[in-house]
C-alpha atoms as a PDB file:
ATOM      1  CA  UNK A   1       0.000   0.000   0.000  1.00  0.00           C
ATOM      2  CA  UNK A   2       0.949   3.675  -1.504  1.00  0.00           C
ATOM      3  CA  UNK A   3       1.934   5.738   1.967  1.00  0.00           C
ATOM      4  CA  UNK A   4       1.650   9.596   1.760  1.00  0.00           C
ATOM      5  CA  UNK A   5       2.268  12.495   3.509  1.00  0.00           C
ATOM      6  CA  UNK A   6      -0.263  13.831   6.095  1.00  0.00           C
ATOM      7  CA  UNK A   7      -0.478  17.646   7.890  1.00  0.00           C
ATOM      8  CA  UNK A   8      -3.018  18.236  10.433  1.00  0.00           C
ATOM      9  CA  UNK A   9      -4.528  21.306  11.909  1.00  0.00           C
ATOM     10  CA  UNK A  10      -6.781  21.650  14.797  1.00  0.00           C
ATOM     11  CA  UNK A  11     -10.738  23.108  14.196  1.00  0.00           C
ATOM     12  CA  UNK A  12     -13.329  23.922  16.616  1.00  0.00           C
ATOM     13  CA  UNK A  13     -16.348  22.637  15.054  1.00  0.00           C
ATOM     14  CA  UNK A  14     -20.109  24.397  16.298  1.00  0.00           C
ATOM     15  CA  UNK A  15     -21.351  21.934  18.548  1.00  0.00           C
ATOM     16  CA  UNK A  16     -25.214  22.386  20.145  1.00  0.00           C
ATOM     17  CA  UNK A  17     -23.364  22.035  23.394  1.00  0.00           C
ATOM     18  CA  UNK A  18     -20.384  24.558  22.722  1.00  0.00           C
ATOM     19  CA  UNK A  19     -17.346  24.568  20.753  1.00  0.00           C
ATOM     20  CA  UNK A  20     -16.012  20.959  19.997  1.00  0.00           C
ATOM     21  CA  UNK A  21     -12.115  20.194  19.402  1.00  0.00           C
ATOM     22  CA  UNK A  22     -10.951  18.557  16.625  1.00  0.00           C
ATOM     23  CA  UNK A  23      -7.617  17.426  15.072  1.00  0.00           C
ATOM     24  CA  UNK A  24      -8.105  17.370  10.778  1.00  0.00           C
ATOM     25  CA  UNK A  25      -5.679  15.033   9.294  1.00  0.00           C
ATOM     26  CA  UNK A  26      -5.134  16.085   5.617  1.00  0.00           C
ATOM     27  CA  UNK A  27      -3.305  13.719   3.417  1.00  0.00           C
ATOM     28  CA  UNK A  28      -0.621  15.418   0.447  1.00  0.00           C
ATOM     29  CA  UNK A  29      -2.195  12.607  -2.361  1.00  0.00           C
ATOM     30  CA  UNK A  30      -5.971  12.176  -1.369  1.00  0.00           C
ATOM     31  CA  UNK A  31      -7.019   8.590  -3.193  1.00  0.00           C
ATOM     32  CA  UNK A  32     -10.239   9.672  -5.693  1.00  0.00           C
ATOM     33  CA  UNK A  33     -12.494   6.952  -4.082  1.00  0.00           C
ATOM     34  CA  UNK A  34     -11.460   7.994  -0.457  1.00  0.00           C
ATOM     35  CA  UNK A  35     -13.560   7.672   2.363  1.00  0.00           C
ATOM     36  CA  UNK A  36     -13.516  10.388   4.912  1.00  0.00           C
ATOM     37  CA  UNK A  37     -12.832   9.198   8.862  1.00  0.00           C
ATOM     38  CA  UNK A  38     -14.163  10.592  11.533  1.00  0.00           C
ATOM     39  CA  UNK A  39     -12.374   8.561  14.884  1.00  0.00           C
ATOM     40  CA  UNK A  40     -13.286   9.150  18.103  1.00  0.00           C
ATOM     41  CA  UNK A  41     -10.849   8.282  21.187  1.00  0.00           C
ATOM     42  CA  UNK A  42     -11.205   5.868  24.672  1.00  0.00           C
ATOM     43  CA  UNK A  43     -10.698   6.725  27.638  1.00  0.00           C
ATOM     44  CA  UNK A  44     -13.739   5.029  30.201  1.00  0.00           C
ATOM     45  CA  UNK A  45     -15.283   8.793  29.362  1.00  0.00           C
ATOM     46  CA  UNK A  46     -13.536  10.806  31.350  1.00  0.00           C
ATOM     47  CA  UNK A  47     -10.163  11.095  29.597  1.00  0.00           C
ATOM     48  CA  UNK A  48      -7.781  10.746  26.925  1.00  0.00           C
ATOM     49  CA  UNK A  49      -7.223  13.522  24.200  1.00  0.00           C
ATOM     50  CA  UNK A  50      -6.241  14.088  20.663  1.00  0.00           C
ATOM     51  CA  UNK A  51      -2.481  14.139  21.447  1.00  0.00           C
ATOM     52  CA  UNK A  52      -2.798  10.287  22.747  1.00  0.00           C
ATOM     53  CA  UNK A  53      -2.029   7.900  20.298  1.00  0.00           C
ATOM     54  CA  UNK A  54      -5.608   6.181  20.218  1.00  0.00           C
ATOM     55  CA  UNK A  55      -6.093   8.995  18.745  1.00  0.00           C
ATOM     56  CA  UNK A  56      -3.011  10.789  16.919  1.00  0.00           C
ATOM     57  CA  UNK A  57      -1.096   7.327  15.843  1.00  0.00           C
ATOM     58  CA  UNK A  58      -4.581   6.182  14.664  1.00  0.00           C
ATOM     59  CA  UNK A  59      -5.089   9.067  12.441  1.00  0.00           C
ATOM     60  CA  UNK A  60      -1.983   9.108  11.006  1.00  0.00           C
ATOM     61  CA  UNK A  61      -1.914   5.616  10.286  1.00  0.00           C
ATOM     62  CA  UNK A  62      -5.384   6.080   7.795  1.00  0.00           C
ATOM     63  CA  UNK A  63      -5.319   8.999   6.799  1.00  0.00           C
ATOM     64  CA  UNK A  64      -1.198   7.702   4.823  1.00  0.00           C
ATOM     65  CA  UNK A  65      -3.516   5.432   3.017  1.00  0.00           C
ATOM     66  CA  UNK A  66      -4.971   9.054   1.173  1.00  0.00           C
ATOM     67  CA  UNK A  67      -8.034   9.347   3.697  1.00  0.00           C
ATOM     68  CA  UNK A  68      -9.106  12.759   5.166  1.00  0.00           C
ATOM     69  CA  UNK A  69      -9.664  12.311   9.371  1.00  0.00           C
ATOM     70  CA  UNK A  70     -11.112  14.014  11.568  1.00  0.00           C
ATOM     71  CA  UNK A  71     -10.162  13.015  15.254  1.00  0.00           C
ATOM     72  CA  UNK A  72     -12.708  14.187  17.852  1.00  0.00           C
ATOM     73  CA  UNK A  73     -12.067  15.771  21.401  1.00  0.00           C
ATOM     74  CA  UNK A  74     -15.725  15.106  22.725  1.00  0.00           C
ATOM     75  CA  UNK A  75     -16.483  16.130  26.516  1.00  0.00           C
ATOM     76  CA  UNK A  76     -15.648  14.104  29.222  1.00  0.00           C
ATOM     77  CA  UNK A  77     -17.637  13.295  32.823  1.00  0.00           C
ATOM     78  CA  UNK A  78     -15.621  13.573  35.967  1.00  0.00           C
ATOM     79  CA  UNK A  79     -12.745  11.525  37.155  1.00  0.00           C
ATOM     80  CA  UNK A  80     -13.281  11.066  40.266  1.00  0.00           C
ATOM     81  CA  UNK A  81     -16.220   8.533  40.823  1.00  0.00           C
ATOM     82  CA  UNK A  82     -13.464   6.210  38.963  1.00  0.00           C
ATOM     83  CA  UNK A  83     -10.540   6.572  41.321  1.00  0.00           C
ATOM     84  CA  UNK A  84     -12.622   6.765  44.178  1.00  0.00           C
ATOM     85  CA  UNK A  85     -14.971   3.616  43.865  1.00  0.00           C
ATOM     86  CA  UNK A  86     -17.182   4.178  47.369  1.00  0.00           C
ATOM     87  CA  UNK A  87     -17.674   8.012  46.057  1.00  0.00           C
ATOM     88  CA  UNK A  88     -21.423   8.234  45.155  1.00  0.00           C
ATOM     89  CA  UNK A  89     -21.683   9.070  41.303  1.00  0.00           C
ATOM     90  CA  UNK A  90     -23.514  12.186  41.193  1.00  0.00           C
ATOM     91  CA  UNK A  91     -25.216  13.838  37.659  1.00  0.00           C
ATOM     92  CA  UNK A  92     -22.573  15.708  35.775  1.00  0.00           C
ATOM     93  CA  UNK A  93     -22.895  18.712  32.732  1.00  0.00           C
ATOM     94  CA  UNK A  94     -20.974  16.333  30.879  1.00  0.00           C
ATOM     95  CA  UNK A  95     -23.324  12.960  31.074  1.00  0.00           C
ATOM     96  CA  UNK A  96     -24.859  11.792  28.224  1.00  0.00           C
ATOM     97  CA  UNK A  97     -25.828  12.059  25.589  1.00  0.00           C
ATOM     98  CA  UNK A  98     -23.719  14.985  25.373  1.00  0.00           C
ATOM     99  CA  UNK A  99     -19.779  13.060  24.826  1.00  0.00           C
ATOM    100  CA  UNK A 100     -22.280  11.148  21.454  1.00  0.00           C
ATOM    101  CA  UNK A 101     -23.598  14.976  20.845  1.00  0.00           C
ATOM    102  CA  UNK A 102     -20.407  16.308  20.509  1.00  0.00           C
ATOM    103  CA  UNK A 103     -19.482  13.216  18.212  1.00  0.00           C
ATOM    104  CA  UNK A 104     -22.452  13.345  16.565  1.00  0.00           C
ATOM    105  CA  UNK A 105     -21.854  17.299  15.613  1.00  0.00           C
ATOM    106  CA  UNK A 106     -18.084  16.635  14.606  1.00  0.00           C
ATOM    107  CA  UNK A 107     -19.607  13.852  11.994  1.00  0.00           C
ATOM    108  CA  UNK A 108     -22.256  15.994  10.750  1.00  0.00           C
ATOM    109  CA  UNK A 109     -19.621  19.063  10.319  1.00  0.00           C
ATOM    110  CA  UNK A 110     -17.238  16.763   8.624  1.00  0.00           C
ATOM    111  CA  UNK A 111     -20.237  15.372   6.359  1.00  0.00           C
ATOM    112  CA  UNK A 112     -21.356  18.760   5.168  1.00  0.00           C
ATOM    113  CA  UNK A 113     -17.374  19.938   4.823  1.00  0.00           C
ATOM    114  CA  UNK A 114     -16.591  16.753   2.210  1.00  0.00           C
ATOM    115  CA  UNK A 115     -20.135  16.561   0.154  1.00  0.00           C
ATOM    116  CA  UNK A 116     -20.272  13.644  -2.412  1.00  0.00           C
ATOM    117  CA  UNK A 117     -17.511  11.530   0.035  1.00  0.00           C
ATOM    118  CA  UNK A 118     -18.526   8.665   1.481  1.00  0.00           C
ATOM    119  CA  UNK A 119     -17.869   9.208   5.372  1.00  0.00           C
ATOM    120  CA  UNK A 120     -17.106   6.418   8.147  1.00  0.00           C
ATOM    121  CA  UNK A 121     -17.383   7.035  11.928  1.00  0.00           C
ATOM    122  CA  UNK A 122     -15.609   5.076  14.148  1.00  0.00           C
ATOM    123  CA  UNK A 123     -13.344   4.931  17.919  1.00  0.00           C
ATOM    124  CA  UNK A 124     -12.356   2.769  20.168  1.00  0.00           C
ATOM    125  CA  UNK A 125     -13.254   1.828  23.575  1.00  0.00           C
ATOM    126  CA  UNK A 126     -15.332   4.387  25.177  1.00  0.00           C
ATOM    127  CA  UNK A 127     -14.722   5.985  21.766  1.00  0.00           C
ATOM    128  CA  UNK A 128     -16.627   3.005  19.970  1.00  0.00           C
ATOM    129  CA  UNK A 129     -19.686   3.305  21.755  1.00  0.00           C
ATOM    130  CA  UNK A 130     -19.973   6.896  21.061  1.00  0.00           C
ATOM    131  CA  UNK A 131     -19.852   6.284  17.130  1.00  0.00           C
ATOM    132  CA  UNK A 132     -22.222   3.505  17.399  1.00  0.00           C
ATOM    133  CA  UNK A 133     -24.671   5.996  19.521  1.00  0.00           C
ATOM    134  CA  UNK A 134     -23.867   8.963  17.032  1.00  0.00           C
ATOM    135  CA  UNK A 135     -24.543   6.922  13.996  1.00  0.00           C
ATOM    136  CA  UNK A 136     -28.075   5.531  15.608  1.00  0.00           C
ATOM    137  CA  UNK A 137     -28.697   9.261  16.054  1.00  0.00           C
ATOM    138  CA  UNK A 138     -27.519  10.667  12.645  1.00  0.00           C
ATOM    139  CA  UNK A 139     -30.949   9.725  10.394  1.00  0.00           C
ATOM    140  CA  UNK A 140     -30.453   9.837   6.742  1.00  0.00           C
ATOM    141  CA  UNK A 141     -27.161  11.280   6.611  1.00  0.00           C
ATOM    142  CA  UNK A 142     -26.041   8.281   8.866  1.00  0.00           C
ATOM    143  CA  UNK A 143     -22.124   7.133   7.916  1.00  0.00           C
ATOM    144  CA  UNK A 144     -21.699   4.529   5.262  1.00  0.00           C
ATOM    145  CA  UNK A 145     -19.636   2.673   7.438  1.00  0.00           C
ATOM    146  CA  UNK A 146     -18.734   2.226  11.202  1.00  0.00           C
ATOM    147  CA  UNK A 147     -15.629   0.939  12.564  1.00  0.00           C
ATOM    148  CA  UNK A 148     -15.434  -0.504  16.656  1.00  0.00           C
ATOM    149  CA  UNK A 149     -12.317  -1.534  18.327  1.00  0.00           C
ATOM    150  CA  UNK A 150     -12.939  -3.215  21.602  1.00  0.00           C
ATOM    151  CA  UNK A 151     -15.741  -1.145  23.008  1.00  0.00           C
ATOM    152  CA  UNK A 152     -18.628  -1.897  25.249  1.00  0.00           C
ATOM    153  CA  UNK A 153     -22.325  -1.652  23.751  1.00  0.00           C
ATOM    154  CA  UNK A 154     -24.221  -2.517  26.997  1.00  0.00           C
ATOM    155  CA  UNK A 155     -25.242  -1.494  30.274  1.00  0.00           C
ATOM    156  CA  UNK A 156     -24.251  -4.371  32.135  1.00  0.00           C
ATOM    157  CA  UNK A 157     -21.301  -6.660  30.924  1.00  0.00           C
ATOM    158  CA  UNK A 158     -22.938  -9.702  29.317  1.00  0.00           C
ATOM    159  CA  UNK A 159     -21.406 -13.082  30.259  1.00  0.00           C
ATOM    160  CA  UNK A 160     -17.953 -13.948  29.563  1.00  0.00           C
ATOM    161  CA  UNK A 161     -17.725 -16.964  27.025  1.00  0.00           C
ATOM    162  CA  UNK A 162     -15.784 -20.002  28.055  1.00  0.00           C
ATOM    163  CA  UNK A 163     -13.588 -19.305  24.539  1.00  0.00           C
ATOM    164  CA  UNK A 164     -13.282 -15.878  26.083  1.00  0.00           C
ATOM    165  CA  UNK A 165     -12.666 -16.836  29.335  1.00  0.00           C
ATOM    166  CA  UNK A 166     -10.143 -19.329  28.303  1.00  0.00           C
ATOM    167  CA  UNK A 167      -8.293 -16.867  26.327  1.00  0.00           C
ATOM    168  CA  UNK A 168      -7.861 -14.431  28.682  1.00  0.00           C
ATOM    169  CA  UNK A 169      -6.721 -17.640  31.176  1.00  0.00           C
ATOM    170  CA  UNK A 170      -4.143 -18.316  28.574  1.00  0.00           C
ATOM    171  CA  UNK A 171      -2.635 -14.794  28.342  1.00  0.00           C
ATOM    172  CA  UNK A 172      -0.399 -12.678  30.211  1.00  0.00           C
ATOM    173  CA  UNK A 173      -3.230  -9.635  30.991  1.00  0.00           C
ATOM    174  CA  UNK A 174      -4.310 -10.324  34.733  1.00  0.00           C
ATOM    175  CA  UNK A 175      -5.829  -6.696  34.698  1.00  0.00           C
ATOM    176  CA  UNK A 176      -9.619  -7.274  33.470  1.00  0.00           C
ATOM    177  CA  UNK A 177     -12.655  -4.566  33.388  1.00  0.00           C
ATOM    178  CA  UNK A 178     -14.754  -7.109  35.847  1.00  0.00           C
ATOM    179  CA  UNK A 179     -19.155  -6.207  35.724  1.00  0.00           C
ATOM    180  CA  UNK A 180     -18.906  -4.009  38.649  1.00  0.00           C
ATOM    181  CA  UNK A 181     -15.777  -2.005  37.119  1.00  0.00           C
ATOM    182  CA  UNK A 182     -17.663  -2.081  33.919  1.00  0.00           C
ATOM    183  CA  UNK A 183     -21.297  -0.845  35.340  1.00  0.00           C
ATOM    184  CA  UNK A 184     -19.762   1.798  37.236  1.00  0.00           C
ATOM    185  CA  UNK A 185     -17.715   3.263  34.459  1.00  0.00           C
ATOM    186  CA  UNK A 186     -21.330   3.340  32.671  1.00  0.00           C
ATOM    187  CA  UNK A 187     -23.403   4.644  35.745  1.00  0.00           C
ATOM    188  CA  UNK A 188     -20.654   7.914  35.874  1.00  0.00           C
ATOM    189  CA  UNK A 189     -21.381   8.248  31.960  1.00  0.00           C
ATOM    190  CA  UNK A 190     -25.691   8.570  32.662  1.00  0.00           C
ATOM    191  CA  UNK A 191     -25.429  10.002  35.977  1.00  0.00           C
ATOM    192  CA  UNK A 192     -28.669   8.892  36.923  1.00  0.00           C
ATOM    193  CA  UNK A 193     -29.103   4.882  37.920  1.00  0.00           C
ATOM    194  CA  UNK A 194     -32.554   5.136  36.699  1.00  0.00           C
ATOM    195  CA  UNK A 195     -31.500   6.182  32.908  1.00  0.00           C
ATOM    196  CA  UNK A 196     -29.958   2.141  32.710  1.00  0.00           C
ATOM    197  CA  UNK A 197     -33.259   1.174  32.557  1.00  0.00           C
ATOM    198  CA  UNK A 198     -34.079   2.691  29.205  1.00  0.00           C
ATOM    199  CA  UNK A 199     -33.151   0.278  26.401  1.00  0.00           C
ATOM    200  CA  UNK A 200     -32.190   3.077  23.896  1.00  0.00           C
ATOM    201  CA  UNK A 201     -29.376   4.092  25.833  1.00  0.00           C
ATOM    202  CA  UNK A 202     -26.741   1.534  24.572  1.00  0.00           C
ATOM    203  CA  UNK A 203     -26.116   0.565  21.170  1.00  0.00           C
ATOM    204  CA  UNK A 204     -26.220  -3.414  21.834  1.00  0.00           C
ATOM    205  CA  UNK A 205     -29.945  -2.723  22.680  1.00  0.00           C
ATOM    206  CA  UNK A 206     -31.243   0.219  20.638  1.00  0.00           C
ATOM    207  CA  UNK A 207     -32.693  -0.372  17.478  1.00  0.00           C
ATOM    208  CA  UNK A 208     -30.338  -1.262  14.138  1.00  0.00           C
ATOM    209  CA  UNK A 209     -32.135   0.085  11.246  1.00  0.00           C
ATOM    210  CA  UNK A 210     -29.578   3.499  10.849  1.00  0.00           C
ATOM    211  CA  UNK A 211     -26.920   1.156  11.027  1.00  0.00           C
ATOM    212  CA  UNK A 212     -24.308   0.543   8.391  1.00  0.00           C
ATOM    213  CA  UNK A 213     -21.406  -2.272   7.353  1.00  0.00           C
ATOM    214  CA  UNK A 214     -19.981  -2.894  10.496  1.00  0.00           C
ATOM    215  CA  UNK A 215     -16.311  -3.335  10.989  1.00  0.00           C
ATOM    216  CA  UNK A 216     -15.343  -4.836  14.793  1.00  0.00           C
ATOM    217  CA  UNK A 217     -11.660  -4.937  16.258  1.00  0.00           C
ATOM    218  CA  UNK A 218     -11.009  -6.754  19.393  1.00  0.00           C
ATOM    219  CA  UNK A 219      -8.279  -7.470  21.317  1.00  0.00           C
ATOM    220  CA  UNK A 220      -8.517 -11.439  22.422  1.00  0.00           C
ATOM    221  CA  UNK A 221      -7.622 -10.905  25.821  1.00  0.00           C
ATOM    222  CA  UNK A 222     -10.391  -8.725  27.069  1.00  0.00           C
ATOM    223  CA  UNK A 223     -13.872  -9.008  29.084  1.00  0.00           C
ATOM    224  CA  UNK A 224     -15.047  -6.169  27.078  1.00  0.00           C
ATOM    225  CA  UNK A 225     -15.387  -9.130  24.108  1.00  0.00           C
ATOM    226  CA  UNK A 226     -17.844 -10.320  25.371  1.00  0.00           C
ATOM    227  CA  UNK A 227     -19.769  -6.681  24.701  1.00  0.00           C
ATOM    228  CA  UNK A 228     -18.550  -6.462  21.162  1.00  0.00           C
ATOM    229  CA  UNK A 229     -19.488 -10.340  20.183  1.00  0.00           C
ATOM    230  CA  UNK A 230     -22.766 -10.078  21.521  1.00  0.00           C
ATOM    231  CA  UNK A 231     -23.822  -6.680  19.736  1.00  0.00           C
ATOM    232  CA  UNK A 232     -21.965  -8.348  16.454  1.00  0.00           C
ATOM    233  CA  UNK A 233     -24.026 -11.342  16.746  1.00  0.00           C
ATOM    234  CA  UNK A 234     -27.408  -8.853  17.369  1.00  0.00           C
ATOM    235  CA  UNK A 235     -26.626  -6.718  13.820  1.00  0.00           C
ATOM    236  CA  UNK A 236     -25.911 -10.166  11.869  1.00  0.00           C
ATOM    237  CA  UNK A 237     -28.881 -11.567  13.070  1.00  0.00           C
ATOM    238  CA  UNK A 238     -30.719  -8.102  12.011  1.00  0.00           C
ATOM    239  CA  UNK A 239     -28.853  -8.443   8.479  1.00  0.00           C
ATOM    240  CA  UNK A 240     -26.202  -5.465   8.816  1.00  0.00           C
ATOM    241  CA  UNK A 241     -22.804  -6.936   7.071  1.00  0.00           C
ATOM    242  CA  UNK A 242     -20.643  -7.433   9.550  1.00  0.00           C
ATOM    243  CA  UNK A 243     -16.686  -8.259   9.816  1.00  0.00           C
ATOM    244  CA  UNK A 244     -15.155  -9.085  13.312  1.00  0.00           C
ATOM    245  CA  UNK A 245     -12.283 -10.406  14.479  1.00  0.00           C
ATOM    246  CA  UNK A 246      -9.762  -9.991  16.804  1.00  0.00           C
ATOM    247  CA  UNK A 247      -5.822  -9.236  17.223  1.00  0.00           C
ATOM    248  CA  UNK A 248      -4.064 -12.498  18.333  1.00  0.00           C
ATOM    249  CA  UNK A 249      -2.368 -11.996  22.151  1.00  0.00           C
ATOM    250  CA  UNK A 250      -3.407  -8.580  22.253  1.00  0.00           C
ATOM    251  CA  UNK A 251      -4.856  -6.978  25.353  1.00  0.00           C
ATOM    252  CA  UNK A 252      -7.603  -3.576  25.690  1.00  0.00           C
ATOM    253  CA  UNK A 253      -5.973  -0.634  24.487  1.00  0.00           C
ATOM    254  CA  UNK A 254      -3.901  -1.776  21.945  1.00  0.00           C
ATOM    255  CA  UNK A 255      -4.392   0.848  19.596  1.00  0.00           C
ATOM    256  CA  UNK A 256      -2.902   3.464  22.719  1.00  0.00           C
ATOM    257  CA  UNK A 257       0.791   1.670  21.770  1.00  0.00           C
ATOM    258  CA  UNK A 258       1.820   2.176  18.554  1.00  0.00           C
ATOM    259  CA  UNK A 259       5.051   0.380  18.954  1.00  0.00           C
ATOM    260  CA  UNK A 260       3.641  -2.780  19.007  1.00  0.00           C
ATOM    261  CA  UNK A 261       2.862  -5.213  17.002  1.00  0.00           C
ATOM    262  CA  UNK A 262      -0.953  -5.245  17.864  1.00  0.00           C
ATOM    263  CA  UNK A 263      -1.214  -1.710  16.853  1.00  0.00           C
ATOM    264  CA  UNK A 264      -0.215  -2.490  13.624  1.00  0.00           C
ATOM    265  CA  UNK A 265      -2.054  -5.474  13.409  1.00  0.00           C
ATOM    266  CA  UNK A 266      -5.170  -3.868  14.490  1.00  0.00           C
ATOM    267  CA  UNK A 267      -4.261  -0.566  11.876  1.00  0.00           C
ATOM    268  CA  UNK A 268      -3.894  -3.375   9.220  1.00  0.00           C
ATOM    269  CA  UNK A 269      -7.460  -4.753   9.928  1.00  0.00           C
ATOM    270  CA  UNK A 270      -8.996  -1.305   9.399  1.00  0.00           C
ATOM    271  CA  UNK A 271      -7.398   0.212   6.854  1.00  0.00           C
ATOM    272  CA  UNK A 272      -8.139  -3.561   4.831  1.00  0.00           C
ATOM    273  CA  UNK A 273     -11.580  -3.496   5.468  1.00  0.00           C
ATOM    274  CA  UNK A 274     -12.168   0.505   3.920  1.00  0.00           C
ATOM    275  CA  UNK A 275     -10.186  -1.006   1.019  1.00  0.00           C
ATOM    276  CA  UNK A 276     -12.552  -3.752   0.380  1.00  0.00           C
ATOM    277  CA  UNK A 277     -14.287  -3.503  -3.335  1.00  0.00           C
ATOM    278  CA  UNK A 278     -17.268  -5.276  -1.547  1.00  0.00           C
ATOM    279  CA  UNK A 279     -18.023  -2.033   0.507  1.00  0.00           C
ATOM    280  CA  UNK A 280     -18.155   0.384  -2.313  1.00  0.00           C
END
């Protein structure tokens, strides 16, 4: 594959909820049937940026292929409930839906900035379930693809696999998001307990119909699998094309160390599936 140069430049795109930050990565030789990325970060929702390399090294490594990205800064919810686990979680300015708002306004800015393009949302982790929830929430001009490395589409964690469960055995990773870790993390995102009741609030259990071909990237040694199989096995079953797989050895946050050779496993994976002919 061709590699070309790439400049960026940060933008502040008109959000409903204020001023959203935004890293544009502009490749020197744009490819004439190019997509246009727009890649969202992880971070549990209450951190990472666009200078970490879930983001930046992500970016970079599609946009060299001729892509235009846009990397999103979306709004985070407070730290604290996190570090401090007894801490009572308490409603924030931040809770959602505004993090898949600000997303959601970055995509539609980037849409209406590259008419005719085809566009493809996508992130990772906490990042991940913000593009699903933007692109349920985007109507007609809804992405024609979506791209979600190991994130977590439910309220509560469904049930670890024995294949799953055995894999992670087998590995080296000992540090696991476990369903308490994993509910809290999505409790601090609502703020309210009573909004986990509402079915539309995660993508695993909101209706499919806006959704479009479906690209998931996993690392094998990871509880938050179990999230991303199930929701894969939900739009398959709902007849949305759907490619999954995951990076051999790897552990969550893989695409945070671009040294490795997951990260460029995983970077191979997506930028293969936006070349497929089968897409287009």
């Amino acid at each position: 594959m061709t590699e070309t140069e790439v400049r960026w430049r940060f933008r502040r795109v008109a959000g409903r909820h204020g001023p959203v930050r935004t890293r544009e990565y502009l490749p020197a030789v744009r490819r004439p049937d190019a997509e246009v990325v727009v890649w969202a970060h992880g971070g549990a929702y209450v951190g990472g940026n666009l200078r970490m390399a879930e983001s930046h090294a992500v970016a970079m490594g599609i946009a060299r292929t001729g892509r235009p990205v846009v990397a999103v800064d979306y709004r985070k919810v407070s730290m604290l409930p996190l570090l401090l686990p007894k801490r009572r979680i308490r409603p924030h300015r931040n809770n959602f839906p505004v993090p898949v708002e600000d997303v959601l306004d970055a995509y539609l800015d980037t849409a209406g900035r590259y008419p005719g393009h085809r566009h493809v949302l996508g992130g990772a982790s906490a990042g991940a379930n913000l593009a699903a929830s933007a692109t349920l929430r985007a109507g007609e001009r809804r992405p024609a693809g979506l791209i979600l490395a190991y994130g977590a589409f439910h309220v509560e964690l469904p049930p670890i696999s024995a294949a799953l469960r055995a894999g992670i055995d087998a590995s080296a990773v000992r540090r696991q998001f476990t369903a308490e870790v994993y509910r809290r993390i999505t409790l601090n995102f609502v703020g309210v307990e009573s909004l986990l009741e509402d079915p539309a609030l995660a993508p695993g259990t909101a209706p499919v119909d806006p959704i479009p071909p479906t690209l998931f990237v996993d690392a094998e040694a990871d509880t938050l699998r179990a999230s991303s199989e199930r929701y894969a096995e939900r739009l398959r079953a709902e007849g949305v094309p759907v490619s999954a797989s995951f990076v051999p050895g790897s552990a969550h946050g893989f695409l945070n160390k671009p040294a490795t050779e997951h990260f460029r496993q995983g970077l191979a994976l997506i930028r293969e599936w936006l070349d497929e002919p089968a897409r287009r």
